[in-house]
C-alpha atoms as a PDB file:
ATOM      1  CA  UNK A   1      72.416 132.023  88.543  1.00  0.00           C
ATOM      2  CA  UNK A   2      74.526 131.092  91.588  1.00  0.00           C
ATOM      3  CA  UNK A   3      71.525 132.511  94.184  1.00  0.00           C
ATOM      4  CA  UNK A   4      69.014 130.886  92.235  1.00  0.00           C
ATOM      5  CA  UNK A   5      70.717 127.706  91.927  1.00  0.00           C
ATOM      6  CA  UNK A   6      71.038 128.282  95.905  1.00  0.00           C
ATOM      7  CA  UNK A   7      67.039 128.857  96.670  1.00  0.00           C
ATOM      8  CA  UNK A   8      66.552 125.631  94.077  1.00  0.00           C
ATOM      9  CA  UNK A   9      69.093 123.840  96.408  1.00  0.00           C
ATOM     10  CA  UNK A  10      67.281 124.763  99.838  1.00  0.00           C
ATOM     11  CA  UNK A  11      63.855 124.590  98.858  1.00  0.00           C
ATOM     12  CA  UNK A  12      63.883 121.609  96.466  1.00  0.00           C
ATOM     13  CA  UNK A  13      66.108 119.986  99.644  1.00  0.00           C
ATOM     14  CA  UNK A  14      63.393 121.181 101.804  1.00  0.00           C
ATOM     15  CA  UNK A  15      60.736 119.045  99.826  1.00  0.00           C
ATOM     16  CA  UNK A  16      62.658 116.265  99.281  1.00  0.00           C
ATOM     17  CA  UNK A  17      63.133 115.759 103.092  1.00  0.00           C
ATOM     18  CA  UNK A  18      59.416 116.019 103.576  1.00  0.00           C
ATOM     19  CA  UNK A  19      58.934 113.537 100.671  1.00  0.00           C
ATOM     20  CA  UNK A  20      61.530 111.310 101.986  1.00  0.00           C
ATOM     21  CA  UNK A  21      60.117 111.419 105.554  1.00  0.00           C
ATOM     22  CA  UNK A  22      56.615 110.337 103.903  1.00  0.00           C
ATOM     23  CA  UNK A  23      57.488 107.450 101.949  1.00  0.00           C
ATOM     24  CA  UNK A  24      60.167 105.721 104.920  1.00  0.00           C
ATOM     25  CA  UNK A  25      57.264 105.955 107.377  1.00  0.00           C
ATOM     26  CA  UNK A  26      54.570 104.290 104.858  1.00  0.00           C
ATOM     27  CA  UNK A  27      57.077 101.886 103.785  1.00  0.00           C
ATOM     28  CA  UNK A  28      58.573 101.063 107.919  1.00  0.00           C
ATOM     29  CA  UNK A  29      55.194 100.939 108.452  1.00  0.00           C
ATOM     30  CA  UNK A  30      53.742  98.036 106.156  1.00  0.00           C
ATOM     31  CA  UNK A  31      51.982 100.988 104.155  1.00  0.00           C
ATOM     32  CA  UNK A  32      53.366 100.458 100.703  1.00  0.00           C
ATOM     33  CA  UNK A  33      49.658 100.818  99.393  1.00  0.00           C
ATOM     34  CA  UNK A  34      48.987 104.579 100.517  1.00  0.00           C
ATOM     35  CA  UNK A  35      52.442 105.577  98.173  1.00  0.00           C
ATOM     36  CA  UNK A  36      50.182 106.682  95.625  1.00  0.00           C
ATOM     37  CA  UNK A  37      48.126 109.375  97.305  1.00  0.00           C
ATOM     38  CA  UNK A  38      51.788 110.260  98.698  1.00  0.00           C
ATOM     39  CA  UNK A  39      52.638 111.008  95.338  1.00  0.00           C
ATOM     40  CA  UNK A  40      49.475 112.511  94.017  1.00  0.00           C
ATOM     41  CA  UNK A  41      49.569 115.245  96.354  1.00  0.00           C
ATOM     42  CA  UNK A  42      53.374 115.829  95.746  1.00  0.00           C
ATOM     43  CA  UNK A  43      52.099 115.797  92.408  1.00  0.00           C
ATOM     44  CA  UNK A  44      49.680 118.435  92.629  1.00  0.00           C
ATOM     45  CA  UNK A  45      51.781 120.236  94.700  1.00  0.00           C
ATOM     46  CA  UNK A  46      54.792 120.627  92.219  1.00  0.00           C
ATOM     47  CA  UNK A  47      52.305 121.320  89.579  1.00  0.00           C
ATOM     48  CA  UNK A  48      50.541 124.452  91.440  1.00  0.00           C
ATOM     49  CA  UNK A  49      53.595 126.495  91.667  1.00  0.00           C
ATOM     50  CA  UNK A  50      55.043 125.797  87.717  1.00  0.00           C
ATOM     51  CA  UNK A  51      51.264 126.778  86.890  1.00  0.00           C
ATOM     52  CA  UNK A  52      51.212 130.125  88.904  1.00  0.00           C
ATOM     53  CA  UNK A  53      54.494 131.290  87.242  1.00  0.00           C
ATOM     54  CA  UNK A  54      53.667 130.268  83.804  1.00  0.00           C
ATOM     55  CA  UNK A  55      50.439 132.508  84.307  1.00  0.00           C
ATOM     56  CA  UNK A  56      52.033 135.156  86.209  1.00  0.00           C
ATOM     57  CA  UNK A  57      54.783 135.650  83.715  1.00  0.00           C
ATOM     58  CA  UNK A  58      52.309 135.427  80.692  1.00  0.00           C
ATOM     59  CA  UNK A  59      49.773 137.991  82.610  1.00  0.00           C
ATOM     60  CA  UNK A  60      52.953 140.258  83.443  1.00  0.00           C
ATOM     61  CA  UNK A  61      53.409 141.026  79.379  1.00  0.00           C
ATOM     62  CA  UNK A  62      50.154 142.334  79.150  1.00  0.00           C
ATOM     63  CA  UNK A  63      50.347 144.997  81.779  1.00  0.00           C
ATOM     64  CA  UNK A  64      51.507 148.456  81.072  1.00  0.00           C
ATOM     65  CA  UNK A  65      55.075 149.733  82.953  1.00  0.00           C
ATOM     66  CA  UNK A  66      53.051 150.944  86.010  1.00  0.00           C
ATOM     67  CA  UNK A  67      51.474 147.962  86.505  1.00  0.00           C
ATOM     68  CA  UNK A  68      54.339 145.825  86.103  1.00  0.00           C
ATOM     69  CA  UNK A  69      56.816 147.867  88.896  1.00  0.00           C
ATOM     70  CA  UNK A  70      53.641 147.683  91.258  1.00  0.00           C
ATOM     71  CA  UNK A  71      53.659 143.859  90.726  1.00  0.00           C
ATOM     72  CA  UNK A  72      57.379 143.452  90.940  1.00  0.00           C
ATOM     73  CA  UNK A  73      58.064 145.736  93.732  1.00  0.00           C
ATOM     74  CA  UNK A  74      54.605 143.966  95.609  1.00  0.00           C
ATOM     75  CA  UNK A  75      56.148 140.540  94.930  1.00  0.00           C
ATOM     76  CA  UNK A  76      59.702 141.411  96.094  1.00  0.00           C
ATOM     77  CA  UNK A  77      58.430 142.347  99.235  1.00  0.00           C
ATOM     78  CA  UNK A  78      56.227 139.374  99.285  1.00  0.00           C
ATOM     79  CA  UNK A  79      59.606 137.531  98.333  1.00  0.00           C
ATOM     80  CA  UNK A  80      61.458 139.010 100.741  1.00  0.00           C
ATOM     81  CA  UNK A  81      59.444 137.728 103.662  1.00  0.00           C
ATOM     82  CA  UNK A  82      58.665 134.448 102.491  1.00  0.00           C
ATOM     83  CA  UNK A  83      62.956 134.242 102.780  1.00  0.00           C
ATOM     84  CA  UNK A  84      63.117 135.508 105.819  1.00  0.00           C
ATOM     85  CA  UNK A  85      60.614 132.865 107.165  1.00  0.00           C
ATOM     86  CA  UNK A  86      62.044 130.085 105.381  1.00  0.00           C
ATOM     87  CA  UNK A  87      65.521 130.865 106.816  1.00  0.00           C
ATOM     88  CA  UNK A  88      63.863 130.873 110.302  1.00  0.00           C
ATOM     89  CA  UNK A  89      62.050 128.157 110.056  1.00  0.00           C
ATOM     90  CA  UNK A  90      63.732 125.371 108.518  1.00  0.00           C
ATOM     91  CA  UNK A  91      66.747 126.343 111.192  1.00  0.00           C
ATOM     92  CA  UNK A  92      64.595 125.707 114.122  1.00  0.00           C
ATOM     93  CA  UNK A  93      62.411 122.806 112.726  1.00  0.00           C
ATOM     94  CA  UNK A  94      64.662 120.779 110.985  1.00  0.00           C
ATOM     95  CA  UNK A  95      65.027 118.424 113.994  1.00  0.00           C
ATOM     96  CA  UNK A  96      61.367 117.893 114.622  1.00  0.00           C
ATOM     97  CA  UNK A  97      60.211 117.962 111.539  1.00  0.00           C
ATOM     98  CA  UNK A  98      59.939 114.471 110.891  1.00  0.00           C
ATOM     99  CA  UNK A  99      57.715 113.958 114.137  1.00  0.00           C
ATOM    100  CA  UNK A 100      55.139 116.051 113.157  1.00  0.00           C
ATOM    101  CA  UNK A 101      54.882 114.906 109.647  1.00  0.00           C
ATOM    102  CA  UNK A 102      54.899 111.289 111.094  1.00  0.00           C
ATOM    103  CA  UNK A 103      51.969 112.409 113.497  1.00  0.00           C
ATOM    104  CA  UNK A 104      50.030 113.886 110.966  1.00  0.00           C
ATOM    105  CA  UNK A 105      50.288 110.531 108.430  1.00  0.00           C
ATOM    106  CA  UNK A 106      48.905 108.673 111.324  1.00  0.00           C
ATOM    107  CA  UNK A 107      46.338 110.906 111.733  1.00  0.00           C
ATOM    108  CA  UNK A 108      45.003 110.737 107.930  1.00  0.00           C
ATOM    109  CA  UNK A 109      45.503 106.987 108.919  1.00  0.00           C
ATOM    110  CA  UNK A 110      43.464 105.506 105.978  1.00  0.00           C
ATOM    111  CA  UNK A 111      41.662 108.455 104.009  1.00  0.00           C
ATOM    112  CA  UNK A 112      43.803 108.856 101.018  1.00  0.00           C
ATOM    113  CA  UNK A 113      42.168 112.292 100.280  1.00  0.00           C
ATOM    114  CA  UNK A 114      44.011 113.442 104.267  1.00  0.00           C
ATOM    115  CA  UNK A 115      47.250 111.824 102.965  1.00  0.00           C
ATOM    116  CA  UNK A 116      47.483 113.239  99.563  1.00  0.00           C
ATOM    117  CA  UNK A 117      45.980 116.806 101.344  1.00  0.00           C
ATOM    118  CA  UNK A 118      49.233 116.126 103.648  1.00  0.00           C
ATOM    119  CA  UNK A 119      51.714 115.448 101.149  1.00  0.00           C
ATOM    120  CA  UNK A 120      50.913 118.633  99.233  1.00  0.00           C
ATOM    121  CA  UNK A 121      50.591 120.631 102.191  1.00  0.00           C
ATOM    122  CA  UNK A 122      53.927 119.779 103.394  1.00  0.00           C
ATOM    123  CA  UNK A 123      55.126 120.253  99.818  1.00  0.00           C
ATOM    124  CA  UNK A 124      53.442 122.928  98.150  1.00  0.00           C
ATOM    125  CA  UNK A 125      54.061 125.643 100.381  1.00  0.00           C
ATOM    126  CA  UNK A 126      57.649 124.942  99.074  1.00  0.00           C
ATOM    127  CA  UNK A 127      56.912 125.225  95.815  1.00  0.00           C
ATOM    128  CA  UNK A 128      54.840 128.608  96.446  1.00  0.00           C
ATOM    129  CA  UNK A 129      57.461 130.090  98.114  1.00  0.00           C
ATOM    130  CA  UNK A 130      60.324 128.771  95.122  1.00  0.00           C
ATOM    131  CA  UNK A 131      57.972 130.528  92.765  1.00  0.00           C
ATOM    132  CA  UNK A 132      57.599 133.786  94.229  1.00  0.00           C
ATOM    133  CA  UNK A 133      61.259 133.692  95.197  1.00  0.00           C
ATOM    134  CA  UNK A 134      62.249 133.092  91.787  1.00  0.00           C
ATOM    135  CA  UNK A 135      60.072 135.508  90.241  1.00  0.00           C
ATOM    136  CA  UNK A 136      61.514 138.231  92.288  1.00  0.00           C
ATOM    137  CA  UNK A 137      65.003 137.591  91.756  1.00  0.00           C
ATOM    138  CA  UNK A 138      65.015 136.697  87.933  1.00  0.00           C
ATOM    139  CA  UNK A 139      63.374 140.437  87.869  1.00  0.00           C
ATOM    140  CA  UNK A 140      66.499 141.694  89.979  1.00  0.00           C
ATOM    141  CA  UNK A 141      68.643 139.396  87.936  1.00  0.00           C
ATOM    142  CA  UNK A 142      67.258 141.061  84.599  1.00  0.00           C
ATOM    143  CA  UNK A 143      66.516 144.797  85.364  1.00  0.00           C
ATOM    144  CA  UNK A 144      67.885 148.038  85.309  1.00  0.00           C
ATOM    145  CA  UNK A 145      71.280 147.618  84.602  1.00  0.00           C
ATOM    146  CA  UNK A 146      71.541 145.000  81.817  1.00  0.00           C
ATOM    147  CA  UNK A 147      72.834 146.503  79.048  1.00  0.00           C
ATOM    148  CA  UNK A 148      70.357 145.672  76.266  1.00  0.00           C
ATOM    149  CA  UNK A 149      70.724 142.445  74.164  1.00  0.00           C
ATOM    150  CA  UNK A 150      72.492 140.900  77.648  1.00  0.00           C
ATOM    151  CA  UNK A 151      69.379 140.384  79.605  1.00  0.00           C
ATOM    152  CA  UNK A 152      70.146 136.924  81.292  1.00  0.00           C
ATOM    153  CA  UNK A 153      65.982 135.107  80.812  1.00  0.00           C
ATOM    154  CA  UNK A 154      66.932 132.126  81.150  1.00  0.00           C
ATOM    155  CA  UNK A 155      70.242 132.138  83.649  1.00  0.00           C
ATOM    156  CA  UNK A 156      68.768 132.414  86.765  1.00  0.00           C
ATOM    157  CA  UNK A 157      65.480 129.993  85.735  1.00  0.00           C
ATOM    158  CA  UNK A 158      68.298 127.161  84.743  1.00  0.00           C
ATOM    159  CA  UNK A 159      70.057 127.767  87.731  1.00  0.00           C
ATOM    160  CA  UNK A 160      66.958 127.356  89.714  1.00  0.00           C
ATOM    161  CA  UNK A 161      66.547 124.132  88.057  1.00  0.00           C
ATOM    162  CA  UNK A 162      69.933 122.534  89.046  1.00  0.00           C
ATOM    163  CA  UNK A 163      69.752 123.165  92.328  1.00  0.00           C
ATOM    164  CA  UNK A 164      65.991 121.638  92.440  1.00  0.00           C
ATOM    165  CA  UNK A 165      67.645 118.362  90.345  1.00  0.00           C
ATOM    166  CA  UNK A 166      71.023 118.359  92.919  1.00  0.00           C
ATOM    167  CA  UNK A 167      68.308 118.551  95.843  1.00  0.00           C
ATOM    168  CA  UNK A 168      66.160 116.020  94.348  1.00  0.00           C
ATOM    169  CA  UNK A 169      69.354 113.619  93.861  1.00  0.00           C
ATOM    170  CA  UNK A 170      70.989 114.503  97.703  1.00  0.00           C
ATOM    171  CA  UNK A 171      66.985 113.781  98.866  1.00  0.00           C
ATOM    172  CA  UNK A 172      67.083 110.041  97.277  1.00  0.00           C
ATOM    173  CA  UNK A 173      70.766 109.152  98.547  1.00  0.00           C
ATOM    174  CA  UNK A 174      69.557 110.435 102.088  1.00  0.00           C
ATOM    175  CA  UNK A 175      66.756 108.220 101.960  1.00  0.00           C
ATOM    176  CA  UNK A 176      68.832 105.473 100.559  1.00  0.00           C
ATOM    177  CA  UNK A 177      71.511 105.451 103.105  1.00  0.00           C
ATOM    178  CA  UNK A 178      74.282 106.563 100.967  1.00  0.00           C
ATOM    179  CA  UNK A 179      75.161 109.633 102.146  1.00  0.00           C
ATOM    180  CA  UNK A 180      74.782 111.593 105.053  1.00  0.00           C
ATOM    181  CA  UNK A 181      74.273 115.345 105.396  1.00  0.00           C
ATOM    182  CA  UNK A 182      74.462 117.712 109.018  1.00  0.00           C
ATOM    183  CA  UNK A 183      71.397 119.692 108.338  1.00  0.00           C
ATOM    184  CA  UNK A 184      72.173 121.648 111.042  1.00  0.00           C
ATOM    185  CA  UNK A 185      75.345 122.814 109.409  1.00  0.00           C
ATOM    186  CA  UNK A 186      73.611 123.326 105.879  1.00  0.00           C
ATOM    187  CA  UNK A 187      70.701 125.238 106.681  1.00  0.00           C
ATOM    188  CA  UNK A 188      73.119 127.656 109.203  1.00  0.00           C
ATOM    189  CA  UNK A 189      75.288 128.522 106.015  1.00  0.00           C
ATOM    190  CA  UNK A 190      72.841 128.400 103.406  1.00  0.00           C
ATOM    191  CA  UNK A 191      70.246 130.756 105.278  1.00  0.00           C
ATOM    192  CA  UNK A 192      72.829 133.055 106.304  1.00  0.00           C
ATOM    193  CA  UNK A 193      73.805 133.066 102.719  1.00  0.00           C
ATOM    194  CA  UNK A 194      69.952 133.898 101.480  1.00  0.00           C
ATOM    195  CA  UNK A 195      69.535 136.740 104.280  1.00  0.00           C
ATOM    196  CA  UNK A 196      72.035 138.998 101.746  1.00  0.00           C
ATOM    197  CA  UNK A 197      69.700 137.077  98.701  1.00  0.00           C
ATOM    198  CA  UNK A 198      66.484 138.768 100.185  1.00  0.00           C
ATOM    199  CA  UNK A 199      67.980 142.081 100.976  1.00  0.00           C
ATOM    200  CA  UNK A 200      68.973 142.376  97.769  1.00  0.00           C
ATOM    201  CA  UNK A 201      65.274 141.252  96.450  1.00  0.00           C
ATOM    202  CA  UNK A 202      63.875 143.897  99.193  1.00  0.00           C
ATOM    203  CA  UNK A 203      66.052 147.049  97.757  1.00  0.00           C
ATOM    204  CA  UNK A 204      64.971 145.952  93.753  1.00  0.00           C
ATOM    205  CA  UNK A 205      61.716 145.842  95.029  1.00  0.00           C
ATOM    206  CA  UNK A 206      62.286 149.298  96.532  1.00  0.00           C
ATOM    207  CA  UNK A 207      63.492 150.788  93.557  1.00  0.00           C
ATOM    208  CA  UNK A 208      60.440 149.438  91.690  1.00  0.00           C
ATOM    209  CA  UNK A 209      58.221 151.158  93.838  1.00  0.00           C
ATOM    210  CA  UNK A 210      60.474 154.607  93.202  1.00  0.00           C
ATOM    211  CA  UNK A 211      60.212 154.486  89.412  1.00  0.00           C
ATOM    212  CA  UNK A 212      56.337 154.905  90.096  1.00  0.00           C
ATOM    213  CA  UNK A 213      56.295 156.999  92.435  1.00  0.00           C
ATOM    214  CA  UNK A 214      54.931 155.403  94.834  1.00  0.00           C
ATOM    215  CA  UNK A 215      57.883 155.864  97.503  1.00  0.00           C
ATOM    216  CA  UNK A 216      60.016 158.818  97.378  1.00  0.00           C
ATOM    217  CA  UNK A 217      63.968 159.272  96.486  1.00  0.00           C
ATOM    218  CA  UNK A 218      64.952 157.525  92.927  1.00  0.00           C
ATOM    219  CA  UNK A 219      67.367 160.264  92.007  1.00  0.00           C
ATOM    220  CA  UNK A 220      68.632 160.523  95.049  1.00  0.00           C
ATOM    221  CA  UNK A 221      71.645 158.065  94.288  1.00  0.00           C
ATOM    222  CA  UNK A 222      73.913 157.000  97.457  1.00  0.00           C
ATOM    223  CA  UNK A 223      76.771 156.499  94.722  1.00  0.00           C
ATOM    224  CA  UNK A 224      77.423 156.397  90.905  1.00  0.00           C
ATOM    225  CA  UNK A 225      80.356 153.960  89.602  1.00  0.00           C
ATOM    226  CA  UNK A 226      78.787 153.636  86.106  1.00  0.00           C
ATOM    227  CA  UNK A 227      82.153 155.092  84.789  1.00  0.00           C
ATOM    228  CA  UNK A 228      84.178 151.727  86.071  1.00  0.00           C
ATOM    229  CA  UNK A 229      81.576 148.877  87.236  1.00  0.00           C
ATOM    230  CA  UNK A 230      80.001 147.257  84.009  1.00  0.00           C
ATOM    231  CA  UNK A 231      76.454 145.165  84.841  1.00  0.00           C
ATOM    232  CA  UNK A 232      76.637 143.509  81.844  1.00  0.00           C
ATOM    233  CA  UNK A 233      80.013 141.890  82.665  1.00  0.00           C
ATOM    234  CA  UNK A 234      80.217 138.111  84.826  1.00  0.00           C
ATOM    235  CA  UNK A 235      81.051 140.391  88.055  1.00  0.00           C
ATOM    236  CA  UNK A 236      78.232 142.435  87.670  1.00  0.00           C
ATOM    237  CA  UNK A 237      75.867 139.567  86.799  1.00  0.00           C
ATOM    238  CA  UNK A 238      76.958 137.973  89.729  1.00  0.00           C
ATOM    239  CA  UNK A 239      76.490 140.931  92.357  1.00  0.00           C
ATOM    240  CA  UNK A 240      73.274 142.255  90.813  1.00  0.00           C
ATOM    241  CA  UNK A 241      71.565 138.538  91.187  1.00  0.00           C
ATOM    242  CA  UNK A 242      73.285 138.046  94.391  1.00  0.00           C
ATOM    243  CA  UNK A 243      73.331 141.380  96.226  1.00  0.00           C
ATOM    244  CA  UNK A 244      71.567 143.767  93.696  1.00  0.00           C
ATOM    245  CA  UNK A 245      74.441 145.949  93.918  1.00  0.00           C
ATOM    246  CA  UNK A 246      74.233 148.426  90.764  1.00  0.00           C
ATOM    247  CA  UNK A 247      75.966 151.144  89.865  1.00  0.00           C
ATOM    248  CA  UNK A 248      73.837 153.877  90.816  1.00  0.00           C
ATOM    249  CA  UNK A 249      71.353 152.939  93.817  1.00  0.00           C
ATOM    250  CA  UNK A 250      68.912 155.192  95.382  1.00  0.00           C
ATOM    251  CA  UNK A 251      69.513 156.124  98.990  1.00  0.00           C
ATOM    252  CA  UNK A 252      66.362 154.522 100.110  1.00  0.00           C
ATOM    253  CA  UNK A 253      67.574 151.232  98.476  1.00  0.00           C
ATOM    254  CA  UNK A 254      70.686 151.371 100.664  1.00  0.00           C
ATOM    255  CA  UNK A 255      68.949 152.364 103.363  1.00  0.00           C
ATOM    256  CA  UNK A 256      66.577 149.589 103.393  1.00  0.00           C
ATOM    257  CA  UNK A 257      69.114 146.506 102.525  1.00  0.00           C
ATOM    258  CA  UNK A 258      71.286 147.632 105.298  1.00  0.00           C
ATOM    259  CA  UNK A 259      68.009 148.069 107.963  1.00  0.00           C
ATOM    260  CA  UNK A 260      66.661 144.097 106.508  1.00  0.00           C
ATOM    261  CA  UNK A 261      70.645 143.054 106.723  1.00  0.00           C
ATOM    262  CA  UNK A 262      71.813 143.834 109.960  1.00  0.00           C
ATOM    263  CA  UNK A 263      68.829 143.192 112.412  1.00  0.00           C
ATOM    264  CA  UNK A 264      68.193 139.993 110.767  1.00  0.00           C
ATOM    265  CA  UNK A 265      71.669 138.603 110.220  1.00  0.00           C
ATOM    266  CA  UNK A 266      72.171 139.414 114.175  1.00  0.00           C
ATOM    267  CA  UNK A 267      68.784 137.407 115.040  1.00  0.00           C
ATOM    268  CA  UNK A 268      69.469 134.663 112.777  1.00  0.00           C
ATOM    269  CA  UNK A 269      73.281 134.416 113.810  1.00  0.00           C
ATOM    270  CA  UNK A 270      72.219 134.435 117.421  1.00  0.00           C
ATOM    271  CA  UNK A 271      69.410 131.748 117.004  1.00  0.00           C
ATOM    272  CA  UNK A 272      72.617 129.678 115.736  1.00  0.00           C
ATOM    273  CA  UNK A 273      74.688 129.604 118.622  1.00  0.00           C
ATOM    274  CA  UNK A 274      71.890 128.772 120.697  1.00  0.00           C
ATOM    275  CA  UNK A 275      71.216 126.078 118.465  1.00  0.00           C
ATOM    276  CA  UNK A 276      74.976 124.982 118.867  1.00  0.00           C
ATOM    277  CA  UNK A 277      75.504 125.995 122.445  1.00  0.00           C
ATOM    278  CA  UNK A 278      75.898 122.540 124.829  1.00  0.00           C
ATOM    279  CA  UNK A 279      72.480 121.765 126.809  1.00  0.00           C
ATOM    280  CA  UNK A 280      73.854 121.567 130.282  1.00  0.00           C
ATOM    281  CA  UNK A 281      73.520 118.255 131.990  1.00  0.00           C
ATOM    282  CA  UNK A 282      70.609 117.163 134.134  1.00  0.00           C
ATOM    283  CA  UNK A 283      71.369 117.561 137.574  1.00  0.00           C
ATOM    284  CA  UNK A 284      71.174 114.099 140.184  1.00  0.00           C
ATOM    285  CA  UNK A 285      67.716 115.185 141.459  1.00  0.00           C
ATOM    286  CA  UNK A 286      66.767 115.711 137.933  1.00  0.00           C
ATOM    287  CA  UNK A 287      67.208 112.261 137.216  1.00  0.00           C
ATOM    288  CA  UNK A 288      66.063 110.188 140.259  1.00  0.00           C
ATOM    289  CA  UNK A 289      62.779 111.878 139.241  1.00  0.00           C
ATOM    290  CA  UNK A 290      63.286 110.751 135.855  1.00  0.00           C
ATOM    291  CA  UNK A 291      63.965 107.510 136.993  1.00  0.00           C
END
């Protein structure tokens, strides 16, 4: 629940930046009329995603158990990178972000089809990502190790949907003035957070593709603590959505979460501090030819 509630957080934060970016620059400038395409393409764009799970979880039941690890596995990979890029992304762009989606209104100028196009655009590839995210990791928060009668459906999907409402209500307080927020700050600790989230999405989606054979090594365990650690307990809840740590992991799995964990923790850590290091001051020539 607690990494779910996290991706809600970021992602539904995400969107309502965008959204709140959109609707100060129609309303700053003397554009109140063009709201409503604003808002049909958000519209759209929220609707798209909720559609594509709905189907994908009713088309999942019908498959047979081969079918269903391919698609899990698939889709936790698919997860995995669509993690990785938002962690990257958002880091780096959060500072021009509202440029470019200022440049682009301007540019739909007085089309409302362009401005609700933009408005989904900007938002829907949030919600896509949410979607697949969540998919991935209500699989990881529900599989192997749940003892049966404890599977936890609903947990992670309710989690996911507080952190979308808390990032819908910290969205319209930013664009109300009554709070502020270092972005900076929040998308450093919350993406460095979420790199441990998709390794743990990467290695479930691992194992899925071991109980079909298609990669090698599911009895291969790196270690068995079945006789102390209990999944169905709060602990193990909480690790298994979190980290997918289980009690009796494959070697690939371990393997693979500590090659995704370590070269991208480093990267992402180092794009940080560059982020935070001082930009050194313009030298006197520098700024006579400014001037």
């Amino acid at each position: 629940m607690l990494s779910n509630f996290l991706i809600g957080l970021r992602e539904g934060l995400e969107a309502a930046l965008v959204v709140s970016i959109l609707v100060a620059y129609l309303v700053k400038s003397d554009r109140r009329h063009q709201l409503r395409w604003i808002w049909t393409g958000v519209a759209v764009a929220v609707l798209l995603p909720v559609g594509a799970t709905l189907l994908l979880g009713a088309q999942s039941r019908k498959l047979d158990f081969r079918s269903t690890e391919l698609l899990g596995g698939v889709l936790s990979l698919v997860a995995a990178a669509f993690v990785t890029f938002m962690v990257f992304w958002m880091a780096g762009a959060a500072r021009s972000i509202a440029g470019e989606l200022r440049g682009r209104l301007d540019a739909a100028a007085d089309r409302p089809f362009a401005l609700a196009l933009v408005s989904f655009l900007a938002v829907g590839r949030e919600g896509m990502e949410t979607a697949a995210i969540l998919w991935a990791n209500t699989q990881t928060a529900t599989g192997r190790d749940q003892a049966p009668g404890t599977e936890l459906t609903s947990t992670p999907l309710i989690g996911a949907l507080l952190g979308i409402a808390t990032a819908v209500v910290i969205g319209f307080l930013l664009y109300r003035g009554a709070i502020s927020i270092n972005l900076t700050v929040f998308f450093t600790w919350t993406g460095a957070f979420l790199v441990f989230v998709a390794a743990g999405v990467l290695s479930y989606g691992v194992h899925d593709l071991q109980e079909i054979g298609v990669l090698p090594g599911l009895n291969s365990h790196a270690w068995d603590i079945s006789g102390w650690y209990d999944p169905s307990s709060w602990y193990g809840a909480i690790l298994a959505g979190m980290l997918n740590l289980t009690a009796r992991p494959s070697v690939l799995e371990v393997l693979v979460w500590w090659a995704y964990v370590v070269p991208v923790m480093t990267l992402f850590l180092l794009a940080a501090r560059r982020r935070r290091a001082p930009r050194p001051a313009p030298s006197s020539t520098t700024q006579e030819v400014t001037s």
